[in-house]
Protein backbone atom coordinates (compact mmCIF):
# COMPACT_ATOMS: atom_id res chain seq x y z
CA UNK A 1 6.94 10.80 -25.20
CA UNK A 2 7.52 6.92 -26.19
CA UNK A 3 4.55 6.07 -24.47
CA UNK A 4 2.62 8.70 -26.70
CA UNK A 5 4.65 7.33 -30.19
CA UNK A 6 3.89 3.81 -28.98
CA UNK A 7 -0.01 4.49 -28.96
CA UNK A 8 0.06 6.24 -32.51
CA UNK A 9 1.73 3.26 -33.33
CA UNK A 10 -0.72 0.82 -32.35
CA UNK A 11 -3.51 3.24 -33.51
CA UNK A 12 -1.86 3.28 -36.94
CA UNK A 13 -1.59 -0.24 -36.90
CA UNK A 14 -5.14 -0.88 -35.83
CA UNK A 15 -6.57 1.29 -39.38
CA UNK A 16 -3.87 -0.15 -41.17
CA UNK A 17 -5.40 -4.07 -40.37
CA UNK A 18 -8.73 -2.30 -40.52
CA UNK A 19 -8.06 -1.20 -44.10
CA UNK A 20 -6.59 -4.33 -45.09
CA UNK A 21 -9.46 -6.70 -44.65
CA UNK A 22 -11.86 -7.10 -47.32
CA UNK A 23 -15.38 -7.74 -45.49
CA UNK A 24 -17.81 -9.97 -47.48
CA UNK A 25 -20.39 -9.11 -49.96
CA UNK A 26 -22.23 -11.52 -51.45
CA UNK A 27 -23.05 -12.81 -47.44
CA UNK A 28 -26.66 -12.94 -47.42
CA UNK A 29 -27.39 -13.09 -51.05
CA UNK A 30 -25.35 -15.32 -53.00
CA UNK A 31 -24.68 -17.82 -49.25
CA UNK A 32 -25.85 -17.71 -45.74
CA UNK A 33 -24.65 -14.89 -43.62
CA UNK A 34 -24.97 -16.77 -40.50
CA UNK A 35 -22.16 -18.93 -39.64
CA UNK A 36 -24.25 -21.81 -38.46
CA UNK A 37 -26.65 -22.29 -41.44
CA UNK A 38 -23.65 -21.78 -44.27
CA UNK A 39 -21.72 -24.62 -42.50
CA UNK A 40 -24.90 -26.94 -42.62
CA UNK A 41 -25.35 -26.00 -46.41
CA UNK A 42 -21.97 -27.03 -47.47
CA UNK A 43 -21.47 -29.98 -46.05
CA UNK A 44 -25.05 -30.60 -46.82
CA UNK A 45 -23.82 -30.20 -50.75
CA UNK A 46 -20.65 -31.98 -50.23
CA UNK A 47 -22.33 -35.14 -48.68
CA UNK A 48 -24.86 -35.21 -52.26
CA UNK A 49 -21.91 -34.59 -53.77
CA UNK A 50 -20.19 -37.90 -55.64
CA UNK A 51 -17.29 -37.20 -58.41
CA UNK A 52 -15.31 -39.87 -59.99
CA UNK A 53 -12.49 -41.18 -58.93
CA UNK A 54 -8.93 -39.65 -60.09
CA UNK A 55 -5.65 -40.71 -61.39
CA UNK A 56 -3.01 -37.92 -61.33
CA UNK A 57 -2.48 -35.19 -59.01
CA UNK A 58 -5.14 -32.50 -59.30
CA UNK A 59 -3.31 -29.22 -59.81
CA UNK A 60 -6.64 -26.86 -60.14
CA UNK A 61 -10.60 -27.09 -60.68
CA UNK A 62 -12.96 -25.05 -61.96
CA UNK A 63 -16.09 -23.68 -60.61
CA UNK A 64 -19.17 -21.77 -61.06
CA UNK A 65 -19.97 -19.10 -58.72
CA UNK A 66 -23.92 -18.31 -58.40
CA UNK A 67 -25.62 -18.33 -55.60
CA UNK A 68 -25.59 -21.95 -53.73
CA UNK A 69 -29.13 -22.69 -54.24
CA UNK A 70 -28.47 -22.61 -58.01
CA UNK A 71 -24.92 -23.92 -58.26
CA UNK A 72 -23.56 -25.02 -55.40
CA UNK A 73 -24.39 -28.76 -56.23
CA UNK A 74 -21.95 -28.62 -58.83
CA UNK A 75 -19.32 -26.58 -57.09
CA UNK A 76 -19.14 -29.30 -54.21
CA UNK A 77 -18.17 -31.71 -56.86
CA UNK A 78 -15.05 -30.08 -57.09
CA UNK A 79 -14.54 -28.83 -53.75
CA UNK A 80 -15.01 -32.45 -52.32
CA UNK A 81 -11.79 -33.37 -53.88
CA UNK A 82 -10.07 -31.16 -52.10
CA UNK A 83 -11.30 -32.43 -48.93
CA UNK A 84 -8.54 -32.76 -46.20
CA UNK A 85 -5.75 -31.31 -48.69
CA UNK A 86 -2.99 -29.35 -47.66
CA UNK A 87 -2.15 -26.57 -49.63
CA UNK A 88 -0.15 -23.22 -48.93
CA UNK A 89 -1.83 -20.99 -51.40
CA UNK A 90 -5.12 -20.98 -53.89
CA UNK A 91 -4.57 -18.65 -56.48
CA UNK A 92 -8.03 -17.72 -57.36
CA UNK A 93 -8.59 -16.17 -60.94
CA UNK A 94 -11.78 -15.36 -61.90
CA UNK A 95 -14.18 -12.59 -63.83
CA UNK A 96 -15.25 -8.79 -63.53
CA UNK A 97 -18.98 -8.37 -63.92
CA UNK A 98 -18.86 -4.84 -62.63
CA UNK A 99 -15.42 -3.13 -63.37
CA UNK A 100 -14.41 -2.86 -67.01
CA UNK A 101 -10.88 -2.40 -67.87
CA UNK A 102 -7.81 -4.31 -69.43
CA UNK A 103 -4.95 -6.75 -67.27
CA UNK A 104 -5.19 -8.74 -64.07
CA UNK A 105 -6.70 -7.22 -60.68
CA UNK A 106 -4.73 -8.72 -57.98
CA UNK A 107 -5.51 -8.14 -54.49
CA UNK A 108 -2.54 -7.83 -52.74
CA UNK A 109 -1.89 -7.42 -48.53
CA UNK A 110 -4.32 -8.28 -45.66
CA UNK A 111 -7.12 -10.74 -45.67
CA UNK A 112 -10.75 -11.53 -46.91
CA UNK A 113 -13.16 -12.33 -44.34
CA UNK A 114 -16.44 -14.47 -44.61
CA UNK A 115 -19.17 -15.81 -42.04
CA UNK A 116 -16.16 -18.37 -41.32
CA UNK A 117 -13.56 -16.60 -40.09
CA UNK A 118 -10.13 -14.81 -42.66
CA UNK A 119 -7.97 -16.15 -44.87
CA UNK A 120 -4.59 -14.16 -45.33
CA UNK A 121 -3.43 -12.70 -48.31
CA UNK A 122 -0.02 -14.21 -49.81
CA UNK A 123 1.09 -11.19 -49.96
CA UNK A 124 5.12 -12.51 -50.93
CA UNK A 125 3.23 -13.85 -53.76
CA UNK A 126 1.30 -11.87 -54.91
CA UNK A 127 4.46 -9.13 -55.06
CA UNK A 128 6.04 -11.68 -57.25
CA UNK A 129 2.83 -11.49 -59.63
CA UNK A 130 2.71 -7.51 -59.04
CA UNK A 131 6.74 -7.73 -60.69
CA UNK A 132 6.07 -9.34 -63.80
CA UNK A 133 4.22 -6.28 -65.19
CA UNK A 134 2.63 -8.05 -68.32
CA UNK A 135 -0.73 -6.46 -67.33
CA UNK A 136 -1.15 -7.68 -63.45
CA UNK A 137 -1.62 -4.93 -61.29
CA UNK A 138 -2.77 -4.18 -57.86
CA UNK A 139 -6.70 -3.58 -57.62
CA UNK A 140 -8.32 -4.14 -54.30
CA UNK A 141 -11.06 -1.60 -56.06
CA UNK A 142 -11.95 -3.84 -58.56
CA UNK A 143 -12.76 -6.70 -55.98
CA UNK A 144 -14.82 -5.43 -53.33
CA UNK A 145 -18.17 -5.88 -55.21
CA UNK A 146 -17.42 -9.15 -57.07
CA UNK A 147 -18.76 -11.74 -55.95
CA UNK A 148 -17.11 -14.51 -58.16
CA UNK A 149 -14.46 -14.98 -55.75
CA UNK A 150 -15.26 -14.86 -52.80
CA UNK A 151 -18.39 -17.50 -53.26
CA UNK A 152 -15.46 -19.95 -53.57
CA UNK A 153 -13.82 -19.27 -50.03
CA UNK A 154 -16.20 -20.81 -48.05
CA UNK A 155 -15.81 -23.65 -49.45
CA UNK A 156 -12.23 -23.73 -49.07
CA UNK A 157 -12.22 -22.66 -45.65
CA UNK A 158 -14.47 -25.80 -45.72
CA UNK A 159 -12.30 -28.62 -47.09
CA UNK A 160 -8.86 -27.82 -46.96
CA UNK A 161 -6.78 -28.04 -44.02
CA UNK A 162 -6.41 -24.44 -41.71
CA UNK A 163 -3.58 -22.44 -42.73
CA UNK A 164 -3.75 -21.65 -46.44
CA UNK A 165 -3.36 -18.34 -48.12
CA UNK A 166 -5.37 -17.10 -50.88
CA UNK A 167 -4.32 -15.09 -53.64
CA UNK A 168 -7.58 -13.54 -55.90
CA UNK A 169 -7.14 -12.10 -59.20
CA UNK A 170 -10.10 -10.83 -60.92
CA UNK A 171 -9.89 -10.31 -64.89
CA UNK A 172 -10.95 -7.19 -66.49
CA UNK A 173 -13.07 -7.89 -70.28
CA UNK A 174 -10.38 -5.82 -72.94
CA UNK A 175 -7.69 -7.50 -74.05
CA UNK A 176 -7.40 -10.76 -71.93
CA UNK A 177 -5.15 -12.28 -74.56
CA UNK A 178 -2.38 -10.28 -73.48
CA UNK A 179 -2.05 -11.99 -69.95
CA UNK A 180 -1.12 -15.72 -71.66
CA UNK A 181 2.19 -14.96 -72.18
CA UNK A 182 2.94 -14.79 -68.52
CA UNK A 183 1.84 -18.31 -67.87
CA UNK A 184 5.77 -19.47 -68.33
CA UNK A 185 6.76 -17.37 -66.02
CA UNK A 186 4.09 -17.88 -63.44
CA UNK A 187 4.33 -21.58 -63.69
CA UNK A 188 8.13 -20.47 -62.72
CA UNK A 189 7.07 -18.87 -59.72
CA UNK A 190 5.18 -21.24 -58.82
CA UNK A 191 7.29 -24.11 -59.73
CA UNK A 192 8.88 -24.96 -55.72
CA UNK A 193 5.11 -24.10 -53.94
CA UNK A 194 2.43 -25.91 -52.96
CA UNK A 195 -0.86 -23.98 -54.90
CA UNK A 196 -4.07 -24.69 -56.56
CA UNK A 197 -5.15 -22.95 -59.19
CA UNK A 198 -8.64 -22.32 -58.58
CA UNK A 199 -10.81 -20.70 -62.06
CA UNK A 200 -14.32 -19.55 -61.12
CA UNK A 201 -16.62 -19.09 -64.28
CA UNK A 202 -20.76 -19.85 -64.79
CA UNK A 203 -21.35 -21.13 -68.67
CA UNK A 204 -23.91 -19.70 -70.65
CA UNK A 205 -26.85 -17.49 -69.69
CA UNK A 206 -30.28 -16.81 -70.33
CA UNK A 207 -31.47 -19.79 -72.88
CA UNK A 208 -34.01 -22.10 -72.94
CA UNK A 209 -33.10 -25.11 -70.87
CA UNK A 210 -32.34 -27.19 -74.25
CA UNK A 211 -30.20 -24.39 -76.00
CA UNK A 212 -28.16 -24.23 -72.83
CA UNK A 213 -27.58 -27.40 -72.66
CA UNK A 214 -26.25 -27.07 -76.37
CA UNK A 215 -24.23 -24.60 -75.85
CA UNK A 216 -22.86 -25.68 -72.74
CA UNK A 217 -21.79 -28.84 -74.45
CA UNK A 218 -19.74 -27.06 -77.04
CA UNK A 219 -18.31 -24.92 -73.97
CA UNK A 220 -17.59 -27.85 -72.13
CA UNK A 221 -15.47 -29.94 -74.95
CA UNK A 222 -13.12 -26.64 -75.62
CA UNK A 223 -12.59 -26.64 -72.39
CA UNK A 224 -11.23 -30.04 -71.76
CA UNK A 225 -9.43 -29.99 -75.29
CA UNK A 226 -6.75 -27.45 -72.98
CA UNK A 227 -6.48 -25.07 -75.64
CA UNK A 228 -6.28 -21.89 -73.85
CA UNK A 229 -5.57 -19.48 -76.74
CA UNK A 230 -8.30 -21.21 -79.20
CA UNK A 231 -11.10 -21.30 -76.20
CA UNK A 232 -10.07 -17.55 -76.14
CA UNK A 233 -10.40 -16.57 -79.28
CA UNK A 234 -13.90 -18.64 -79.82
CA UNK A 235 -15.51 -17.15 -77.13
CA UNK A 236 -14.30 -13.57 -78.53
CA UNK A 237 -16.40 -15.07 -81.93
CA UNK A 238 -19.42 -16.01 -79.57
CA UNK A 239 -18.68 -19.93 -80.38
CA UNK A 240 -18.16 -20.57 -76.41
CA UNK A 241 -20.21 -18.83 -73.77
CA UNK A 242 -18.68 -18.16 -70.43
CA UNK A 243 -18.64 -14.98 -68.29
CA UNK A 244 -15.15 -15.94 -66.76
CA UNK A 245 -13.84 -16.84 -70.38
CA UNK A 246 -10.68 -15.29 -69.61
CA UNK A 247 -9.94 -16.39 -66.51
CA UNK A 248 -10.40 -20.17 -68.10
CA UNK A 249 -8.02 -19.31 -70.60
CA UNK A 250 -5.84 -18.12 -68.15
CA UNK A 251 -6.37 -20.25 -65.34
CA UNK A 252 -5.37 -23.50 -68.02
CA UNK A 253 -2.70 -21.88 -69.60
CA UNK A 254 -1.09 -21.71 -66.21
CA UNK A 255 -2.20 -25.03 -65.27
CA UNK A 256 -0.16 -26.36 -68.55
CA UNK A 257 2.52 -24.70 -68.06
CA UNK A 258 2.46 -26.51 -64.66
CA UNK A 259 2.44 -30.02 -65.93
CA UNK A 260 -1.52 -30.51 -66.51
CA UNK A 261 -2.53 -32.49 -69.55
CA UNK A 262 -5.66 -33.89 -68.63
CA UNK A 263 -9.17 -32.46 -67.46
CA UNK A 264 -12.04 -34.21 -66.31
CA UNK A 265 -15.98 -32.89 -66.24
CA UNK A 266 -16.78 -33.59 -62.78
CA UNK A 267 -20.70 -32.00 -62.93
CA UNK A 268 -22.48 -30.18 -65.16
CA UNK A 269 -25.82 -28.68 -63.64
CA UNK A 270 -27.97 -24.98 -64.64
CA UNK A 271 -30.09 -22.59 -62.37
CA UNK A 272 -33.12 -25.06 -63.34
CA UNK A 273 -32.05 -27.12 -60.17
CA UNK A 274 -32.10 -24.23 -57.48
CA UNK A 275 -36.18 -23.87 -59.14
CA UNK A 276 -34.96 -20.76 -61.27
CA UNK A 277 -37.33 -22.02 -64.32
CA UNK A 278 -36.22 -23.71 -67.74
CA UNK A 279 -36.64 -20.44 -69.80
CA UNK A 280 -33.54 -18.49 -68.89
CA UNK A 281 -31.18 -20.71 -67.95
CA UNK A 282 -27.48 -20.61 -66.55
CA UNK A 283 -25.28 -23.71 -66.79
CA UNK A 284 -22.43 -24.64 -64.83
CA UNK A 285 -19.65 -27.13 -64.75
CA UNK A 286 -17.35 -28.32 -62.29
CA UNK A 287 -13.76 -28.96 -63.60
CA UNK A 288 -10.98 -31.00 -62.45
CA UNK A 289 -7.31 -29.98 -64.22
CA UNK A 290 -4.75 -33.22 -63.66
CA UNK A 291 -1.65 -33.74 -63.70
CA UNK A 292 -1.36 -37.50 -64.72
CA UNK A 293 1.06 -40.26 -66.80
CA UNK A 294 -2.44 -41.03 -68.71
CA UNK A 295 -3.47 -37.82 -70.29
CA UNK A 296 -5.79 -39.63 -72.93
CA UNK A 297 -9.55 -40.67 -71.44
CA UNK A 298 -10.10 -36.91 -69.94
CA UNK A 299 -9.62 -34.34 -72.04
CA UNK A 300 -10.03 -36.47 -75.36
CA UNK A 301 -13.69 -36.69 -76.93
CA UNK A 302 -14.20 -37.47 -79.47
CA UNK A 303 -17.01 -35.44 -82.34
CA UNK A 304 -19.89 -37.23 -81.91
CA UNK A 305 -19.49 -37.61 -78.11
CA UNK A 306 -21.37 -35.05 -75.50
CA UNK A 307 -18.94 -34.30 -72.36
CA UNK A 308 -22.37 -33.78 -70.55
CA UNK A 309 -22.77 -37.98 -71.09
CA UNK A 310 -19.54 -38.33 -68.47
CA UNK A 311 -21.90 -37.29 -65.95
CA UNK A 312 -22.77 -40.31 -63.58
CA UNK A 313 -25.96 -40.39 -61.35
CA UNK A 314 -26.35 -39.99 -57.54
CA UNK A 315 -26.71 -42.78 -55.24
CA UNK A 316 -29.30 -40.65 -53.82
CA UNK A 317 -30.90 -40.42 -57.75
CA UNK A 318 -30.15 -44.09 -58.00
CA UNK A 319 -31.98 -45.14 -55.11
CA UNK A 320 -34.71 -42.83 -56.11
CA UNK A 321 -35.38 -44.83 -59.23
CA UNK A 322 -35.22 -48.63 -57.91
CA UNK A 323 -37.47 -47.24 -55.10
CA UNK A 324 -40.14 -45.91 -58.22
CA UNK A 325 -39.24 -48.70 -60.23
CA UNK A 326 -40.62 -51.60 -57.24
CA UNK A 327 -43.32 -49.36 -55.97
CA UNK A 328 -44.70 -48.88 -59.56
CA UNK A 329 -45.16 -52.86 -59.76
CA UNK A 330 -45.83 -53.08 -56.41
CA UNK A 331 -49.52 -50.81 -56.72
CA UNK A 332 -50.23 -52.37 -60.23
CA UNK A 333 -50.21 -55.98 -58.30
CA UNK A 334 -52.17 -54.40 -55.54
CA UNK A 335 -55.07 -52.49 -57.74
CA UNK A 336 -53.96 -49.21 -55.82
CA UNK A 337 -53.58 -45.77 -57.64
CA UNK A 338 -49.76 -44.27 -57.22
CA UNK A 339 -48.37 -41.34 -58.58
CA UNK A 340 -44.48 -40.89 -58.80
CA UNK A 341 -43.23 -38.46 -55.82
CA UNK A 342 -41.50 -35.45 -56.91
CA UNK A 343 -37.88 -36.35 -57.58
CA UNK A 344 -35.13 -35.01 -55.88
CA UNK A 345 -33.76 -33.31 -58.48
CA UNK A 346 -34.20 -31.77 -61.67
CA UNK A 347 -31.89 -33.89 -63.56
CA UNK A 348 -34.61 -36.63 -63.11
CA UNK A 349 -37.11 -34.67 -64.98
CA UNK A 350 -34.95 -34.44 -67.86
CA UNK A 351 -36.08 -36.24 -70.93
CA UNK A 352 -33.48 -39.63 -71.05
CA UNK A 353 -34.00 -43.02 -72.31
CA UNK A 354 -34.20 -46.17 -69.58
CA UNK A 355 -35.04 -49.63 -69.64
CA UNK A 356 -35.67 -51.65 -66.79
CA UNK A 357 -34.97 -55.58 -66.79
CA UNK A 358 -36.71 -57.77 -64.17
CA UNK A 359 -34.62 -60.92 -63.11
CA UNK A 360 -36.07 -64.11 -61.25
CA UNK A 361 -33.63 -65.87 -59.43
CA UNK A 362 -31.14 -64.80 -62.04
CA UNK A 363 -33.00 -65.68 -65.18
CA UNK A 364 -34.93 -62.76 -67.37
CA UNK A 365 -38.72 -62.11 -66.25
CA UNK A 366 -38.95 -58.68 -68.11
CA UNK A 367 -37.23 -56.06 -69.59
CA UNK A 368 -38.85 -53.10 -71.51
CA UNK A 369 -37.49 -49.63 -72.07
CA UNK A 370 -37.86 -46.46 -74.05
CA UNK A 371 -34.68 -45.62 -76.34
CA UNK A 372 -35.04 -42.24 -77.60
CA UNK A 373 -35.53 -39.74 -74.62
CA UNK A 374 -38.85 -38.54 -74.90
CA UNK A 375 -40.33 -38.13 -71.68
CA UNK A 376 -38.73 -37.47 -68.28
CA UNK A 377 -36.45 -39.89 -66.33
CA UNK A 378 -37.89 -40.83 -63.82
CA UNK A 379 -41.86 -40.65 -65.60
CA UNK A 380 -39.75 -43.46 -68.24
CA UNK A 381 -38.61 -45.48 -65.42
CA UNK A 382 -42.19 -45.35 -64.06
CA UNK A 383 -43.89 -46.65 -66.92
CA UNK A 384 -41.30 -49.05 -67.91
CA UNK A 385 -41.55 -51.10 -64.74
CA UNK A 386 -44.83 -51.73 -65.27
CA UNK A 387 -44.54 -52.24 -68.78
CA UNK A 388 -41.36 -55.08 -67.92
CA UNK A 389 -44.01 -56.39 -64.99
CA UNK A 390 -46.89 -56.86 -66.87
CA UNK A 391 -46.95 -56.11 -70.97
CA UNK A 392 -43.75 -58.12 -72.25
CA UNK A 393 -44.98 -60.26 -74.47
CA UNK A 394 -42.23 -62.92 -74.06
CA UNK A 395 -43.68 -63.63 -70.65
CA UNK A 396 -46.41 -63.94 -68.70
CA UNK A 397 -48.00 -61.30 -66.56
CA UNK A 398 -45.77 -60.84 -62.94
CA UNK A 399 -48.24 -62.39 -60.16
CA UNK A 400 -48.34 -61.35 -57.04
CA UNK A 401 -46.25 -64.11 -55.02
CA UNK A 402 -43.39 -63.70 -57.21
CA UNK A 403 -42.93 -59.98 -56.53
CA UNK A 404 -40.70 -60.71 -53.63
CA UNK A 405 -38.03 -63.19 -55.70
CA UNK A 406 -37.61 -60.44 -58.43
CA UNK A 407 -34.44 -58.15 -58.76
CA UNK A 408 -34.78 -54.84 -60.64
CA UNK A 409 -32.03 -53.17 -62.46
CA UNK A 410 -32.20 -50.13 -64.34
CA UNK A 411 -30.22 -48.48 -67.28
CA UNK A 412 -29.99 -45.47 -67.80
CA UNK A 413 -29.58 -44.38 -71.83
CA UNK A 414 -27.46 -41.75 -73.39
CA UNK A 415 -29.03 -40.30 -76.63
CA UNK A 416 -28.34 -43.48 -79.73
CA UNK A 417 -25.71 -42.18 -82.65
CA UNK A 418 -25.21 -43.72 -85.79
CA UNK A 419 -22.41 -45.99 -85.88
CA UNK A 420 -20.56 -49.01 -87.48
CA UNK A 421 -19.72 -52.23 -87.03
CA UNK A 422 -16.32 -51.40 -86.68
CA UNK A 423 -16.91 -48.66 -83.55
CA UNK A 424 -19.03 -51.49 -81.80
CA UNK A 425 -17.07 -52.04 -78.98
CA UNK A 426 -18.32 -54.96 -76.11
CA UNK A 427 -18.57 -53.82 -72.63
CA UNK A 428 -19.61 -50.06 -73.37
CA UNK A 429 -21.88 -50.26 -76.25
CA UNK A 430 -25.64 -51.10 -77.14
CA UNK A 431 -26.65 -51.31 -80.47
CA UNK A 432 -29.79 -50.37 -82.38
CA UNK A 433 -30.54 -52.17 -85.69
CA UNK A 434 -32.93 -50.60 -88.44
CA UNK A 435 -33.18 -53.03 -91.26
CA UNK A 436 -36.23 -53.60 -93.79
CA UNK A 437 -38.76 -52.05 -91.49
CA UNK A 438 -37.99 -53.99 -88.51
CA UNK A 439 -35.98 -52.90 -85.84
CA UNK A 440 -33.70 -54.77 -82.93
CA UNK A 441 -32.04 -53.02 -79.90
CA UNK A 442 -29.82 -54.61 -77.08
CA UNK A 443 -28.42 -53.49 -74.15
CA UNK A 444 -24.34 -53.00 -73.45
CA UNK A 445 -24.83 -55.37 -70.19
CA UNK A 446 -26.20 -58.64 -72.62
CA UNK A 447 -22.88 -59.51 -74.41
CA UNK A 448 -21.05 -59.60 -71.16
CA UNK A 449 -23.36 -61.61 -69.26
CA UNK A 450 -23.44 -64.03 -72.03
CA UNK A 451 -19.80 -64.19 -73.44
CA UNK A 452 -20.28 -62.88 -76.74
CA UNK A 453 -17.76 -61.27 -78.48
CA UNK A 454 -18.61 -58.30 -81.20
CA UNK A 455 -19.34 -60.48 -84.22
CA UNK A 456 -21.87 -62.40 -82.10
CA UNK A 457 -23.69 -59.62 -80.32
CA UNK A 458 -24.03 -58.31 -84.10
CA UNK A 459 -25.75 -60.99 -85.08
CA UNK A 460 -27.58 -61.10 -82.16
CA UNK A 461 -29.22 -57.38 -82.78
CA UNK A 462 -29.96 -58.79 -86.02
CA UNK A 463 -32.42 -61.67 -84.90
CA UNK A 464 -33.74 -59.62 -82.18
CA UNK A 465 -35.00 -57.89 -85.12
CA UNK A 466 -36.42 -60.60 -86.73
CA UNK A 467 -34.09 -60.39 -89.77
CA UNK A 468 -31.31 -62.59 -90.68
CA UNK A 469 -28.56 -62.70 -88.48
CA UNK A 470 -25.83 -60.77 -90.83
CA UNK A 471 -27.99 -58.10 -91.91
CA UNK A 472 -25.50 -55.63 -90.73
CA UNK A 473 -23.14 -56.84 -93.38
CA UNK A 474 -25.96 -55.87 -95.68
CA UNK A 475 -26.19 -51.96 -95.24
CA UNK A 476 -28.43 -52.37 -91.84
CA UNK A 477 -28.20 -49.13 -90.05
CA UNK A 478 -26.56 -49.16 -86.60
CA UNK A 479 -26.82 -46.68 -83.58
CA UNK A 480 -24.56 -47.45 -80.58
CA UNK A 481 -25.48 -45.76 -77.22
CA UNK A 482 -24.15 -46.18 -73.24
CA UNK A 483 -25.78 -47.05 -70.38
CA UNK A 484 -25.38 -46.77 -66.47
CA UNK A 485 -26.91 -49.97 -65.01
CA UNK A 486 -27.58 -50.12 -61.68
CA UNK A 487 -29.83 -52.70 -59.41
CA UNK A 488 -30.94 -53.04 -56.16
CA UNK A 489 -28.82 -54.35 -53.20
CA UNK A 490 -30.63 -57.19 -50.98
């Protein structure tokens, strides 16, 4: 007879594990389903993958959560912080695109499973969730076909050390607004463990390439502004466009409540990049929520700023460029035809501005550039080499024996604004003069190589224009822009 109750025991207990592990569904479609090949992809994206440097302790990200081909390269910009972290529980908050109904899914006891192995459920957590009421409820229903989860555990099972517990919580579309006030008491909860908050959300959908980047842009700046409860109620207006809207405004008012006052764009990227087209676009961003004794320099921009300008490029799209950049000279010298190979990603066929200066030995043998960003990156960077090499009139035509004594540098332009004197600040700026028909520009690196201090690189702008040197005391017009200057390593 105990033999007999011990073996409906261990039956029991076999359909009760059975039941409790949520197999994967977007394996196959949204990832590889073979082990092998979705290892190789990740770290594939994490090694292209190259965020800033922090201060502060990073207390959640956020993430999109399309299929890899179209957003992964942004995700690993995220996950790679994480790399090598310990952490005892990711509390994972994200959208419903299927289920519609009011509150906070959580999914409760047993594990998820992907191509990687399972990940337990913190399940003493998530009872401590399940007793606050305030619209959190169990619903393993609502997660078994949504998929903007569980495209984030692979990548956790990637970069964090073994061991951690997961604890997802999808959020239905009515009434989201109603979950905020529980952030004080989560935080609470949470205030003795060792979690991440992880928020998984795609930006806008469906535009033109340009209107998403607009829109993403406006997205982007609520977002790091960490004003939960106004990000909520503009993207209720249509103002902000994000399907995990509420889990943003969720995710930060948690994250606030847990000490974070700054956040950082990491990446923004779109579907464009995985070869999805530039007429219906999705955009993405990956987000990095800090804890830190410097909140200012994050989360602050200011009006006439775009977050998307935070974004720095590759070293792979770096070394791309000074590559294109010499071999464009380098065919012009030799009377060879050469076109540009296709870049290595889409960003570089995005209209931006770029000069590139030619030094000799350290002295100035060329520098030419386009400001406004008319054509694509890397087609700019094309013809400006040649135009540095070959058409600046201050100097003569590059010959052939000096090719190998010349150092390239490229920068790369964000879009000029109007400015004034006052705003001109050395180091970060270049200015743009317009004054009686005549027009001087200069790039941020000049003052610094040559000592100058704001007064004198205004001047300077001036006679570059050919006008007198004070002309922007005189109701000159002034655009400031940024650059990222980079040059080859010999």
């Amino acid at each position: 007879m105990m033999r007999a109750f011990k073996l409906i025991l261990l039956i029991f207990l076999g359909f009760r594990l059975m039941a409790s592990i949520r197999h994967p569904y977007a394996a196959g479609a949204f990832y590889p389903s073979n082990p092998a090949e979705l290892k190789l992809m990740i770290g594939n994206l994490l090694q292209q993958a190259s965020p800033p440097k922090l201060d502060g302790r990073i207390l959640g990200i956020q993430v999109p959560h399309a299929g890899y081909i179209f957003s992964g390269r942004t995700a690993a910009y995220a996950f790679k912080l994480l790399k090598g972290r310990k952490v005892d529980t990711v509390i994972m908050i994200g959208p419903s695109h299927f289920y519609p109904f009011s509150g906070a899914a959580v999914y409760w006891e047993g594990y998820w499973e992907t191509p990687l192995g399972r990940v337990k459920i913190d399940e003493e957590l998530a009872r401590e969730f399940l007793k606050l009421k305030s619209g959190f409820f169990k619903g393993e229903r609502f997660h078994k076909k949504e998929h903007s989860l569980e495209v984030e555990l692979p990548f956790l099972q990637t970069v964090l050390q073994p061991g951690f517990k997961i604890l997802p919580i999808v959020i239905g579309p009515y009434e989201p607004q109603k979950l905020l006030p529980a952030s004080k008491k989560i935080a609470k909860i949470l205030s003795k463990k060792n979690v991440l908050i992880l928020i998984s959300s795609d930006l806008s959908h469906y535009h033109t390439l340009e209107e998403c980047k607009k829109r993403d842009e406006r997205t982007i700046r609520e977002m790091l502004s960490l004003r939960p409860g106004q990000f909520l109620w503009m993207a209720s207006k249509g103002m902000v466009e994000a399907c995990g809207a509420s889990a943003i405004a969720l995710g930060e008012s948690i994250l606030i409540e847990m000490g974070a006052n700054k956040a950082v764009l990491l990446r923004w990227g779109n579907s464009s990049e995985g070869g999805a087209g530039t007429k219906r676009v999705v955009g993405y961003s990956a987000v990095a929520f800090l804890k830190t004794e410097k909140p200012d320099g994050g989360n602050k921009i200011k009006n006439n700023q775009s977050p998307l300008e935070n974004e720095k490029l590759t070293a792979e799209e770096k070394k791309y460029l000074l590559v294109l950049a010499r071999k464009s000279i380098e065919t012009e010298l030799n009377g060879e035809n050469f076109t540009p190979p296709t870049p290595p990603t889409e960003r570089l066929k995005q209209p931006r501005g770029a000069f590139v200066t030619l030094k000799k030995k350290g002295k100035l043998r060329g520098c030419i550039g386009y400001i406004i960003p008319v054509k694509p990156l890397y087609i700019t960077v094309y013809e400006v080499a040649r135009a540095a090499a070959f058409r600046d009139p201050r100097f003569p035509p590059l010959r052939k024996e000096e090719l190998k004594d010349i150092e390239i540098e490229i920068s790369v332009l964000t879009k000029p604004r109007r400015t004034f004197p006052a705003r001109i600040k050395v180091g970060r700026d270049g200015i743009i003069v317009s004054y009686m028909g005549r027009q001087g520009v200069l790039l941020p690196q000049v003052p610094v190589e040559l000592g100058w201090d704001r007064i004198e690189f205004l001047n300077a702008v001036c006679l570059k224009a050919g006008v007198e040197p004070d002309c922007w005391r005189k109701g000159a017009k002034l655009y400031s822009f940024q650059a990222e200057v980079f040059m080859e390593v010999k």
